[in-house]
Protein backbone atom coordinates (compact mmCIF):
# COMPACT_ATOMS: atom_id res chain seq x y z
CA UNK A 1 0.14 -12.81 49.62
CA UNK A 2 -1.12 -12.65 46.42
CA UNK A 3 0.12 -8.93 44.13
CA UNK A 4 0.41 -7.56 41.00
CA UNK A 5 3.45 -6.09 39.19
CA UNK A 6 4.16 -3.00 37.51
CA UNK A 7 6.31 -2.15 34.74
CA UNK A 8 6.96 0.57 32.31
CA UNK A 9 7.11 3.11 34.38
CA UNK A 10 10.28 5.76 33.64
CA UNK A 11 11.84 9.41 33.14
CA UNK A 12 9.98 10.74 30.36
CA UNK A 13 9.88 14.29 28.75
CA UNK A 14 6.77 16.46 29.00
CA UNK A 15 4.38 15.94 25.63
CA UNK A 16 6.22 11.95 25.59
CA UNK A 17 4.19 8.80 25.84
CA UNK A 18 4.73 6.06 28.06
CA UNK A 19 2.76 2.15 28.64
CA UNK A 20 2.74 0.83 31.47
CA UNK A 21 1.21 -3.06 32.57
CA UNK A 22 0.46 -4.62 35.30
CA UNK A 23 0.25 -8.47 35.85
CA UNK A 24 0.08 -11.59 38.18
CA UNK A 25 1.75 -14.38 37.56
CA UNK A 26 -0.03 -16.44 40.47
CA UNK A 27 -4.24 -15.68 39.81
CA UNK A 28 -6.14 -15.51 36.64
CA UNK A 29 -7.12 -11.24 36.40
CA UNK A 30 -10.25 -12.67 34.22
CA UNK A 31 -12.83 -11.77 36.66
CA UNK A 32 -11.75 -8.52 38.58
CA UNK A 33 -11.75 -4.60 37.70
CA UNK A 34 -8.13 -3.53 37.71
CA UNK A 35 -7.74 -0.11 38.18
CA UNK A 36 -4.44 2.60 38.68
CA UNK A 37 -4.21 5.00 41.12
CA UNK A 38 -0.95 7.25 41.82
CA UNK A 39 0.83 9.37 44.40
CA UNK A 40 2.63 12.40 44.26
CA UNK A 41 5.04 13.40 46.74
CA UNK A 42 3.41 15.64 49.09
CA UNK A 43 -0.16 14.76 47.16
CA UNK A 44 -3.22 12.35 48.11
CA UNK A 45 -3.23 9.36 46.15
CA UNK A 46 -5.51 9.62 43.18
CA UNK A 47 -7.66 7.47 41.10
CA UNK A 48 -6.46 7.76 37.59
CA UNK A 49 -8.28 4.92 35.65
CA UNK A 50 -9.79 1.61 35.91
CA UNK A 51 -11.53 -1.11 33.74
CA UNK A 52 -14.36 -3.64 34.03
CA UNK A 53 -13.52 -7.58 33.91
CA UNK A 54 -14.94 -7.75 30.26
CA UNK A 55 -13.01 -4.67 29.83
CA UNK A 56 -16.22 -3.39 28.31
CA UNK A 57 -16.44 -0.44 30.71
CA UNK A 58 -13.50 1.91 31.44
CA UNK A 59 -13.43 5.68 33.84
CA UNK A 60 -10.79 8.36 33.90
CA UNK A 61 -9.71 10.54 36.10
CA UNK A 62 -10.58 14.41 34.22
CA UNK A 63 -7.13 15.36 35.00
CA UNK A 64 -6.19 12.03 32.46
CA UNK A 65 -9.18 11.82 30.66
CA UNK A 66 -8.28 12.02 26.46
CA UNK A 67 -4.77 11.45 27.55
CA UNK A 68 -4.74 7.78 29.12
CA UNK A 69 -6.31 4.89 27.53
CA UNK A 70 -6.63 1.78 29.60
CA UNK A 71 -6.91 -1.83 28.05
CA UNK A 72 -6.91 -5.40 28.98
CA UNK A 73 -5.59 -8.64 27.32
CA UNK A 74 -6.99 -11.76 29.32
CA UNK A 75 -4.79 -13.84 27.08
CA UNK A 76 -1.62 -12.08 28.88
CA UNK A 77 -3.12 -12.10 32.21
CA UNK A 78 -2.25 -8.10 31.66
CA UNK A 79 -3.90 -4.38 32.29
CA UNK A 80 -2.48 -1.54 30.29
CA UNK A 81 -2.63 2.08 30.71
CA UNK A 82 -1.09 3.84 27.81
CA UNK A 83 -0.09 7.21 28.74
CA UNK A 84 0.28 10.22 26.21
CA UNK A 85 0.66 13.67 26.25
CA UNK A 86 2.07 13.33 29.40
CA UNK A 87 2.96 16.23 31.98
CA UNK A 88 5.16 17.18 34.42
CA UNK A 89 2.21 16.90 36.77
CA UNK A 90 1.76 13.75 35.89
CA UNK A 91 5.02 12.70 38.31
CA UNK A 92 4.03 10.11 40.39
CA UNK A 93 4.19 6.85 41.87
CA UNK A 94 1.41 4.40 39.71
CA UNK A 95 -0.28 1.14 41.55
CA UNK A 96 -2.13 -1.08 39.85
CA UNK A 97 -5.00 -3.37 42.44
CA UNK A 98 -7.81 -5.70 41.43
CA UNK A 99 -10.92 -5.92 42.74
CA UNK A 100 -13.36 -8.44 42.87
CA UNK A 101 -16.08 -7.82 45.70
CA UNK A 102 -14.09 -7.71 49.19
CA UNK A 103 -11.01 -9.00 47.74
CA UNK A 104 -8.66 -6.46 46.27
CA UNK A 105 -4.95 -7.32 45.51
CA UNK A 106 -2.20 -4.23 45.06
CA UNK A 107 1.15 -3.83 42.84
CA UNK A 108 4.34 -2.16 44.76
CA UNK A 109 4.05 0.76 41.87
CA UNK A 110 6.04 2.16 39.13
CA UNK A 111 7.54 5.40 39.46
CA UNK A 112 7.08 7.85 36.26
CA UNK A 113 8.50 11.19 36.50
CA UNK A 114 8.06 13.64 33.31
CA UNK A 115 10.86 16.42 32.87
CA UNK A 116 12.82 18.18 31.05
């Protein structure tokens, strides 16, 4: 079974910044959309972001939007989703997945909690 991994995920204090990537080491990420979603204890997993294969097209969540950027380098076989201004509401569990038509692969998630 093919998956991603996650990393950079972390305790973090509210207004703080943190990256986190997401990469396969056994398939090329080239061609799919790679996207994040993340759950909350107690919450419905939620879209947060996700990014074309050229990386030419990207969508945020409103809740993220002007506080998340997410990028791609092909080169690194990696999808980034820098996270600033970050909230305590903003706890959660992040996955990464690809998609390409039917085929969609999924990360085992980071966990980034925000507190004081």
């Amino acid at each position: 079974q093919l998956q991603l991994v996650e990393s950079g995920g972390g305790l973090v204090q509210p207004g703080g910044s943190l990256r986190l990537s997401c990469a396969a080491s056994e398939f090329t990420l080239d061609y799919y959309a790679i996207g994040w979603f993340r759950q909350a204890p107690g919450k419905e997993r939620e879209g947060v972001s996700c990014i074309s294969s050229s990386g030419g097209r990207t969508a945020y969540a409103d809740s993220v939007k002007g506080r998340f950027i997410i990028s791609r380098d092909n080169a690194k076989n990696t999808v980034y989703l820098q996270m600033n201004s970050l909230k305590p509401e903003d706890t959660a569990v992040y996955y990464c997945y690809a998609l390409r038509g039917a085929t969609v692969y999924w990360g085992q998630g980071t966990q980034v909690t925000v507190s004081s």
